[in-house]
N, C-alpha and C. Protein backbone atom coordinates (compact mmCIF):
# COMPACT_ATOMS: atom_id res chain seq x y z
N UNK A 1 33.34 -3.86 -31.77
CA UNK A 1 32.31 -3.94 -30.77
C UNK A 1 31.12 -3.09 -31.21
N UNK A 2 29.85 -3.76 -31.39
CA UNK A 2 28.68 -2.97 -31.63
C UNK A 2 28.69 -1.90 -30.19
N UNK A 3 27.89 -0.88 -30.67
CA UNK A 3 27.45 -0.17 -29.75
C UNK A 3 25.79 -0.16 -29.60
N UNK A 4 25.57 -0.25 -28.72
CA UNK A 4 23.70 -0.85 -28.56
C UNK A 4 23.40 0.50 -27.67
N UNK A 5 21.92 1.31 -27.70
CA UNK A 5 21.98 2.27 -26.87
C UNK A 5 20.41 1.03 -26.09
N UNK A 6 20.83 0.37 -24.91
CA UNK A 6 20.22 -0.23 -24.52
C UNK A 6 18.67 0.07 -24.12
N UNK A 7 18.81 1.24 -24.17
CA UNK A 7 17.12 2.36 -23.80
C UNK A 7 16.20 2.13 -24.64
N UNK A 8 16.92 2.26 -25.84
CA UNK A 8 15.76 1.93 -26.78
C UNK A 8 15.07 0.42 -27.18
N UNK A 9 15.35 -0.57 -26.30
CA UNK A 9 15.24 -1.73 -26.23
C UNK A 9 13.74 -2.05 -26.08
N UNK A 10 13.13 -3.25 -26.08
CA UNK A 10 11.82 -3.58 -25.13
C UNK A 10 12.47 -4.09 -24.04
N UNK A 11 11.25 -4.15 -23.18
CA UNK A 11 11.46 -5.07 -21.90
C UNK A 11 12.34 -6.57 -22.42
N UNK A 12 11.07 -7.37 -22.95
CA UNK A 12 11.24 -8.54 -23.33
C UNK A 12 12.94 -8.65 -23.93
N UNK A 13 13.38 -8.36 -24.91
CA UNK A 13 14.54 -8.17 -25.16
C UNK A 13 15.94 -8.10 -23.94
N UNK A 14 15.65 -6.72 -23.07
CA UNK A 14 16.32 -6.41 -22.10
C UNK A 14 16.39 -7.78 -21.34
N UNK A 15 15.43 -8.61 -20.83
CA UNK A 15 15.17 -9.45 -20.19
C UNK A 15 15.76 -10.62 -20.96
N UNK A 16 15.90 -10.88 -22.40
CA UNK A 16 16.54 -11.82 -22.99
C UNK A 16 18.13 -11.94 -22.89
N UNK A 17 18.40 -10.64 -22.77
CA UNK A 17 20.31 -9.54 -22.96
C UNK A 17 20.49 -10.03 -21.15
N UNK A 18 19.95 -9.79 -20.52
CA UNK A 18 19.96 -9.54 -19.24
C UNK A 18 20.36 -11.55 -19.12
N UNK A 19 18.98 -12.13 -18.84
CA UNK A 19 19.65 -13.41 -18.64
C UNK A 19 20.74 -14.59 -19.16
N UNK A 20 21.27 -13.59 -20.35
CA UNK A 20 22.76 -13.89 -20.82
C UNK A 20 23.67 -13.39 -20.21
N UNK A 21 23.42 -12.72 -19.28
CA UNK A 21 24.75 -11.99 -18.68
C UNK A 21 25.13 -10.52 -18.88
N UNK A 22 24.14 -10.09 -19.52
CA UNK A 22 24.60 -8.64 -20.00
C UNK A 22 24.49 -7.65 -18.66
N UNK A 23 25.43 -7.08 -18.42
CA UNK A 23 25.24 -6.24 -17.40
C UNK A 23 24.46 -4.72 -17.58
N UNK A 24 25.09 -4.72 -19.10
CA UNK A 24 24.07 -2.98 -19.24
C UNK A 24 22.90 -3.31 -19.80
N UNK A 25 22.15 -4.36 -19.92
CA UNK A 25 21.26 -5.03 -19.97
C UNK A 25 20.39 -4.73 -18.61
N UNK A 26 21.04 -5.50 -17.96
CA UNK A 26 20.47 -5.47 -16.55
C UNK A 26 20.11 -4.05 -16.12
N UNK A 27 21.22 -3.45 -16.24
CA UNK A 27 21.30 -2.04 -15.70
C UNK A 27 19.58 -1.56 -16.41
N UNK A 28 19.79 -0.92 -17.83
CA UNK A 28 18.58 -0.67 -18.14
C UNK A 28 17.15 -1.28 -17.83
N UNK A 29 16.98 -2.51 -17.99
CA UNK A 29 15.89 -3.13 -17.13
C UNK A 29 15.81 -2.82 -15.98
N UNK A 30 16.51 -2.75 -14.49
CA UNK A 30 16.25 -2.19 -13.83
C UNK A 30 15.45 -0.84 -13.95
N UNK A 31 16.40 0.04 -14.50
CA UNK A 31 15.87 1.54 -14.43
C UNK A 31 14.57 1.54 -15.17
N UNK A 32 14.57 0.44 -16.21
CA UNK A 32 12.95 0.73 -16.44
C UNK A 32 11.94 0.08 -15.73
N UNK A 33 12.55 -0.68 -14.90
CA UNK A 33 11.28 -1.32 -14.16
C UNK A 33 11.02 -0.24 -12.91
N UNK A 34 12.40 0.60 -12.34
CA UNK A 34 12.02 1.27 -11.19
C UNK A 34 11.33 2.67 -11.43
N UNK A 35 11.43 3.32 -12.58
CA UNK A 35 10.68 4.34 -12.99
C UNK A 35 9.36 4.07 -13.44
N UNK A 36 9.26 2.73 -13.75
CA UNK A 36 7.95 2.60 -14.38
C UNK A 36 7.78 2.90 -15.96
N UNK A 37 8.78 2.53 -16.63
CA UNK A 37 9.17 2.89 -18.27
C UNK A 37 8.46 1.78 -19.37
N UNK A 38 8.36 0.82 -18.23
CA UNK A 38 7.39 -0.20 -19.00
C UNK A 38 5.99 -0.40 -18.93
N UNK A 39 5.34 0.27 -17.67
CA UNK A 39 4.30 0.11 -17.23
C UNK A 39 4.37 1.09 -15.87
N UNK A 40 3.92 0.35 -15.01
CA UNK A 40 3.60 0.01 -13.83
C UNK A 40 5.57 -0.02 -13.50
N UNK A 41 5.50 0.83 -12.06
CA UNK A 41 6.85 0.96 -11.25
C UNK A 41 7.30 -1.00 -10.77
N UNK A 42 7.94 -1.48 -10.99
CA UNK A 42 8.22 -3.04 -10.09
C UNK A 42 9.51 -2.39 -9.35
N UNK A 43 9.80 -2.24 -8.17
CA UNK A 43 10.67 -1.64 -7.09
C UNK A 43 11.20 -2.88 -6.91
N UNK A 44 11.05 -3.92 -6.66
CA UNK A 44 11.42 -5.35 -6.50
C UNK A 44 11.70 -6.21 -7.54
N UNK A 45 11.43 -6.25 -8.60
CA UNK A 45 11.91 -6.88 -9.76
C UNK A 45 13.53 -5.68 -10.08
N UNK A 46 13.22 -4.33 -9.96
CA UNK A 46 14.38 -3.66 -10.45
C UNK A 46 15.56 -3.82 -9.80
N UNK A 47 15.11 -3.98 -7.90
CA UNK A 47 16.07 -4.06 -7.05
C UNK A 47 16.61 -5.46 -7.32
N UNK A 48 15.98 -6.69 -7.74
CA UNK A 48 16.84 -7.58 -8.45
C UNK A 48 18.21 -7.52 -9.20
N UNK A 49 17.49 -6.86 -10.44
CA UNK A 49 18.10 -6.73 -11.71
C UNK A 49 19.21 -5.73 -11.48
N UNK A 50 19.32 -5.04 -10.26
CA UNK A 50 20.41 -4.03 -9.72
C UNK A 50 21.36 -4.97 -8.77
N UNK A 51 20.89 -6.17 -7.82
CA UNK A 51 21.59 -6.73 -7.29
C UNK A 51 22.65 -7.33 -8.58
N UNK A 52 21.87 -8.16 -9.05
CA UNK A 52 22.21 -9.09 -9.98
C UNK A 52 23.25 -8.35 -11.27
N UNK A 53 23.77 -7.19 -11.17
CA UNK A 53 24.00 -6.87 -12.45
C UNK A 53 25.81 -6.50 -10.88
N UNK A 54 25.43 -5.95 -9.78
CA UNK A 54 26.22 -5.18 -8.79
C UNK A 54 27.36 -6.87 -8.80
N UNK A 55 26.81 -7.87 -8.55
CA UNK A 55 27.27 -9.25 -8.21
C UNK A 55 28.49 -9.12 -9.29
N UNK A 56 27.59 -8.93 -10.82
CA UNK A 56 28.53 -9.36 -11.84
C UNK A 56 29.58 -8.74 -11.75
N UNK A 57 29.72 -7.84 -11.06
CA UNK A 57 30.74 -6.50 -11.51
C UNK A 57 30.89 -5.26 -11.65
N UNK A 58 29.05 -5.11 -11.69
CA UNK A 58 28.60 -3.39 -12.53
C UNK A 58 28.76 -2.74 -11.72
N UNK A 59 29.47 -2.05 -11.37
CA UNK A 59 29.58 -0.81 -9.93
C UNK A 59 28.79 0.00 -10.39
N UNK A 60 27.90 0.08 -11.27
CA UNK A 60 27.34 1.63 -11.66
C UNK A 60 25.72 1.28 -11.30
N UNK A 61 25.75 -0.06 -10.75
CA UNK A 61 24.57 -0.28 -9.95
C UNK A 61 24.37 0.26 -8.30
N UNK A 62 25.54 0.60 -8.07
CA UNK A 62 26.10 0.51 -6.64
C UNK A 62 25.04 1.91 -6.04
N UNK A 63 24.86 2.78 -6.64
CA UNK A 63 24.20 4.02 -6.46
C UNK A 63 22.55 3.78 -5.97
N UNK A 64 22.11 3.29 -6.75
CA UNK A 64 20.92 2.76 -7.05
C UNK A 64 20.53 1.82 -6.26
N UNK A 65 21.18 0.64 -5.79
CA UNK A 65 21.21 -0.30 -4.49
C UNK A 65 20.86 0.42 -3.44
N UNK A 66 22.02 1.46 -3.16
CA UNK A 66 22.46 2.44 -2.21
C UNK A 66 20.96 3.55 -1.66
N UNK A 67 20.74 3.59 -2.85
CA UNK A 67 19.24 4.10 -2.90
C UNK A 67 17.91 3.83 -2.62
N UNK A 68 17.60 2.05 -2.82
CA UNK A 68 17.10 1.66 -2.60
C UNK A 68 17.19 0.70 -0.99
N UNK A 69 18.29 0.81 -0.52
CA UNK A 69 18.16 0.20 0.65
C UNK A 69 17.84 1.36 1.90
N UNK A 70 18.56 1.93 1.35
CA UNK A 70 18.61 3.57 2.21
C UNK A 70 17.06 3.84 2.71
């Protein structure tokens, strides 16, 4: 199994990993869209990419949901 440190990714990429199914894909896209790591903060594109990753399985989105609905 490669090990990928997904951070160091681009968006575009993340977003390629992500709509294959990658969950730590997702995960990181989120966090960079909600900090603003790419640009500009997207609170709504991240809270996506946090649903969408929580659906697959990722409990380590669960925080972050939790956070954002709160």
């Amino acid at each position: 199994m490669v090990d990928i440190d997904y951070f160091e990714l681009s968006e575009s990429t993340l977003e390629e990993l992500s709509g294959q199914g990658d969950t730590e894909a997702m995960l990181a896209l989120a966090l960079g869209l909600y900090f603003g790591s790419f640009g500009e903060m997207d609170a709504d594109s991240a809270y996506d990419w946090f649903s969408k990753a929580y659906r697959k399985g990722e409990v380590k989105a669960a925080p972050f949901l939790a956070e954002m609905i709160y």
